[in-house]
C-alpha atoms as a PDB file:
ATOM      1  CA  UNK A   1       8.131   9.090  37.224  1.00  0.00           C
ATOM      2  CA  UNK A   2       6.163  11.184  34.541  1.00  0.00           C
ATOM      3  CA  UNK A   3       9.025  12.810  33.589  1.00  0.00           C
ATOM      4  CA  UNK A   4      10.474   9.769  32.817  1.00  0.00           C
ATOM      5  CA  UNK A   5       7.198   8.697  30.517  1.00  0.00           C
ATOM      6  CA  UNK A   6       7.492  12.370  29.211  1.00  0.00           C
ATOM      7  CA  UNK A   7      10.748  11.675  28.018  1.00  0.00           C
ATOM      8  CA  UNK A   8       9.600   9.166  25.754  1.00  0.00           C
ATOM      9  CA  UNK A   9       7.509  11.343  23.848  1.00  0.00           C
ATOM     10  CA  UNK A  10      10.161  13.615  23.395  1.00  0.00           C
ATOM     11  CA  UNK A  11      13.149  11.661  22.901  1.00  0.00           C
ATOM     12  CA  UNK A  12      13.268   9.079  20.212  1.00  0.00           C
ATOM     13  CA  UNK A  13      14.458   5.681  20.748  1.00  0.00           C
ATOM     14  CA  UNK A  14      16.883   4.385  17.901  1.00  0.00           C
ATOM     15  CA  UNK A  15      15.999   1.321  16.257  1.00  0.00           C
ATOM     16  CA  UNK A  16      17.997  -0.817  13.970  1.00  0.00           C
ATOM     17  CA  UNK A  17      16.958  -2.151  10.394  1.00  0.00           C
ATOM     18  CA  UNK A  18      15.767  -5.507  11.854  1.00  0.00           C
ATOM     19  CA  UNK A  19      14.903  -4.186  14.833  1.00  0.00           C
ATOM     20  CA  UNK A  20      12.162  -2.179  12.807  1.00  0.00           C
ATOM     21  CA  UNK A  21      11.163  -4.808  10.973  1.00  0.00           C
ATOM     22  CA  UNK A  22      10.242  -6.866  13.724  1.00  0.00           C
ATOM     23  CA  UNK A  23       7.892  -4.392  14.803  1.00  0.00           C
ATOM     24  CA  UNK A  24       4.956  -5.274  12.158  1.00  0.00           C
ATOM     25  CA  UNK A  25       4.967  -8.784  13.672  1.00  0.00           C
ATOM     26  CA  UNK A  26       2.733  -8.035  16.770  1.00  0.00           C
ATOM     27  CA  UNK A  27       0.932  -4.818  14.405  1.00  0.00           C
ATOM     28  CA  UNK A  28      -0.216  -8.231  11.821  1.00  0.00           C
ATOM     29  CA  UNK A  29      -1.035 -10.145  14.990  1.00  0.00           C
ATOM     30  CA  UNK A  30      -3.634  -8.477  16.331  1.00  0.00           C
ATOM     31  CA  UNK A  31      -5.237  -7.017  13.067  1.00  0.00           C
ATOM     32  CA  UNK A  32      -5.008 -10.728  12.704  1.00  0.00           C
ATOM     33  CA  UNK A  33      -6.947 -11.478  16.322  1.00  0.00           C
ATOM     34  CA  UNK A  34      -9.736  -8.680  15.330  1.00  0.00           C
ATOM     35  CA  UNK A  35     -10.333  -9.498  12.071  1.00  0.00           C
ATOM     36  CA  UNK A  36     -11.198 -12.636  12.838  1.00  0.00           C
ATOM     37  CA  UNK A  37     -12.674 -12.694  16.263  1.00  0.00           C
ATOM     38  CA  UNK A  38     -15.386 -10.604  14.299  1.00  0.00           C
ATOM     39  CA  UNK A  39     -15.705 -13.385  11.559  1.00  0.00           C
ATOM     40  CA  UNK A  40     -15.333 -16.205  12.468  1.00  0.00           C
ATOM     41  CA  UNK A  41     -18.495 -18.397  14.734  1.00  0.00           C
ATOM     42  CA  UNK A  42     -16.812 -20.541  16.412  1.00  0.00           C
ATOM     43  CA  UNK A  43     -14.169 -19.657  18.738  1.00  0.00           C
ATOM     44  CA  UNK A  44     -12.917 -23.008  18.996  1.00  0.00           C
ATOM     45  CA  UNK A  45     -11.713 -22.177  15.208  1.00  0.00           C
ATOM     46  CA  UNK A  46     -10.046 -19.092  16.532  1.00  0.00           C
ATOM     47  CA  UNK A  47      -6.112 -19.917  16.639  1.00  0.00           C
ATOM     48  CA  UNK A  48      -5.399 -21.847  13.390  1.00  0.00           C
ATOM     49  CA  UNK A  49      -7.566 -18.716  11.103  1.00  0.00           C
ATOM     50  CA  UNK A  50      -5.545 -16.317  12.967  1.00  0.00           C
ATOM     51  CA  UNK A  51      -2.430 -18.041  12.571  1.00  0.00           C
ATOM     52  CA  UNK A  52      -2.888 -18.768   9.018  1.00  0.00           C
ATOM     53  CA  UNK A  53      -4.392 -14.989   8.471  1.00  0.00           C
ATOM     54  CA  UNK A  54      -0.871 -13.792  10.560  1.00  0.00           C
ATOM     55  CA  UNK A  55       1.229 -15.494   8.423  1.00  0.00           C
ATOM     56  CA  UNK A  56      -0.136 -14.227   5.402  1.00  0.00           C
ATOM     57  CA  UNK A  57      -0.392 -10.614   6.015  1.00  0.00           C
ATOM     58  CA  UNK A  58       3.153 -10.901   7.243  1.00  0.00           C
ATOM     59  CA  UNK A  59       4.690 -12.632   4.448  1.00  0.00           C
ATOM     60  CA  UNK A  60       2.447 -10.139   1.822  1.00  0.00           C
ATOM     61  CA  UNK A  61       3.562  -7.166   3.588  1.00  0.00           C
ATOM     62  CA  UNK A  62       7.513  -8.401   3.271  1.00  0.00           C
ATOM     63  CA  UNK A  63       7.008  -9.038  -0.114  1.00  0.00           C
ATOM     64  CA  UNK A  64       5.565  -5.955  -1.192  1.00  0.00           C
ATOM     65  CA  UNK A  65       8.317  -4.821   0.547  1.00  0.00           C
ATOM     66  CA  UNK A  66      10.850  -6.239  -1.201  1.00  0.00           C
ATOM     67  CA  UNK A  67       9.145  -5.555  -4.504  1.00  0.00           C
ATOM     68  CA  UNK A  68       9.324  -1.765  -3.941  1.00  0.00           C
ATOM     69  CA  UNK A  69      12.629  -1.937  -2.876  1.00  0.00           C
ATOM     70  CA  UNK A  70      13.930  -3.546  -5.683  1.00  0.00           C
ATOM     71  CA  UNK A  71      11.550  -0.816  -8.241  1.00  0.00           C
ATOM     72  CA  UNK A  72      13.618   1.745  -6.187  1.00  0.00           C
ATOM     73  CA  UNK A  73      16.715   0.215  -6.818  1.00  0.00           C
ATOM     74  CA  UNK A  74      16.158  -0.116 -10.820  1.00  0.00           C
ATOM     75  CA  UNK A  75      15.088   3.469 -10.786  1.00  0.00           C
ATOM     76  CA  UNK A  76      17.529   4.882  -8.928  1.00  0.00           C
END
C-alpha cells in the first residue's frame, strides 16, 4: 500500500486542458468557505456570501486568464 501512495509522488498524473481547469473550482471554494467563515457573524448568512464570493473569484480568475492569454497571443 505505501508504495502505491509513494508512487504518486513520484509519478505524475496527466491532466487535460479542461481537466486542469477544473481544478481551481474546489481551490476558490474553500478560500471562499474561510474567508468568510472568519467574516461573516452570522452563520445562518454563511452559504449565499460564499456562493456569491465563489462565483466571483472564479469568474475573475478566468478572466484574468483569458486577458493574459490573449496579451500573449498579440505579443507573440
Amino acid at each position: 500500500m505505501s508504495d502505491v501512495l509513494a508512487q504518486l509522488f513520484v509519478t505524475p498524473v496527466s491532466l487535460s486542458g479542461v481537466e486542469k481547469s477544473l481544478l481551481i473550482l474546489p481551490l476558490c471554494l474553500s478560500i471562499s468557505i474561510v474567508y468568510k467563515a472568519t467574516r461573516l457573524e452570522r452563520l445562518r448568512d454563511m452559504p449565499a456570501a460564499v456562493a456569491g464570493l465563489w462565483v466571483t473569484i472564479v469568474i475573475g480568475m478566468y478572466a484574468v486568464g483569458v486577458g493574459l492569454w490573449v496579451v500573449y497571443r498579440v505579443l507573440a
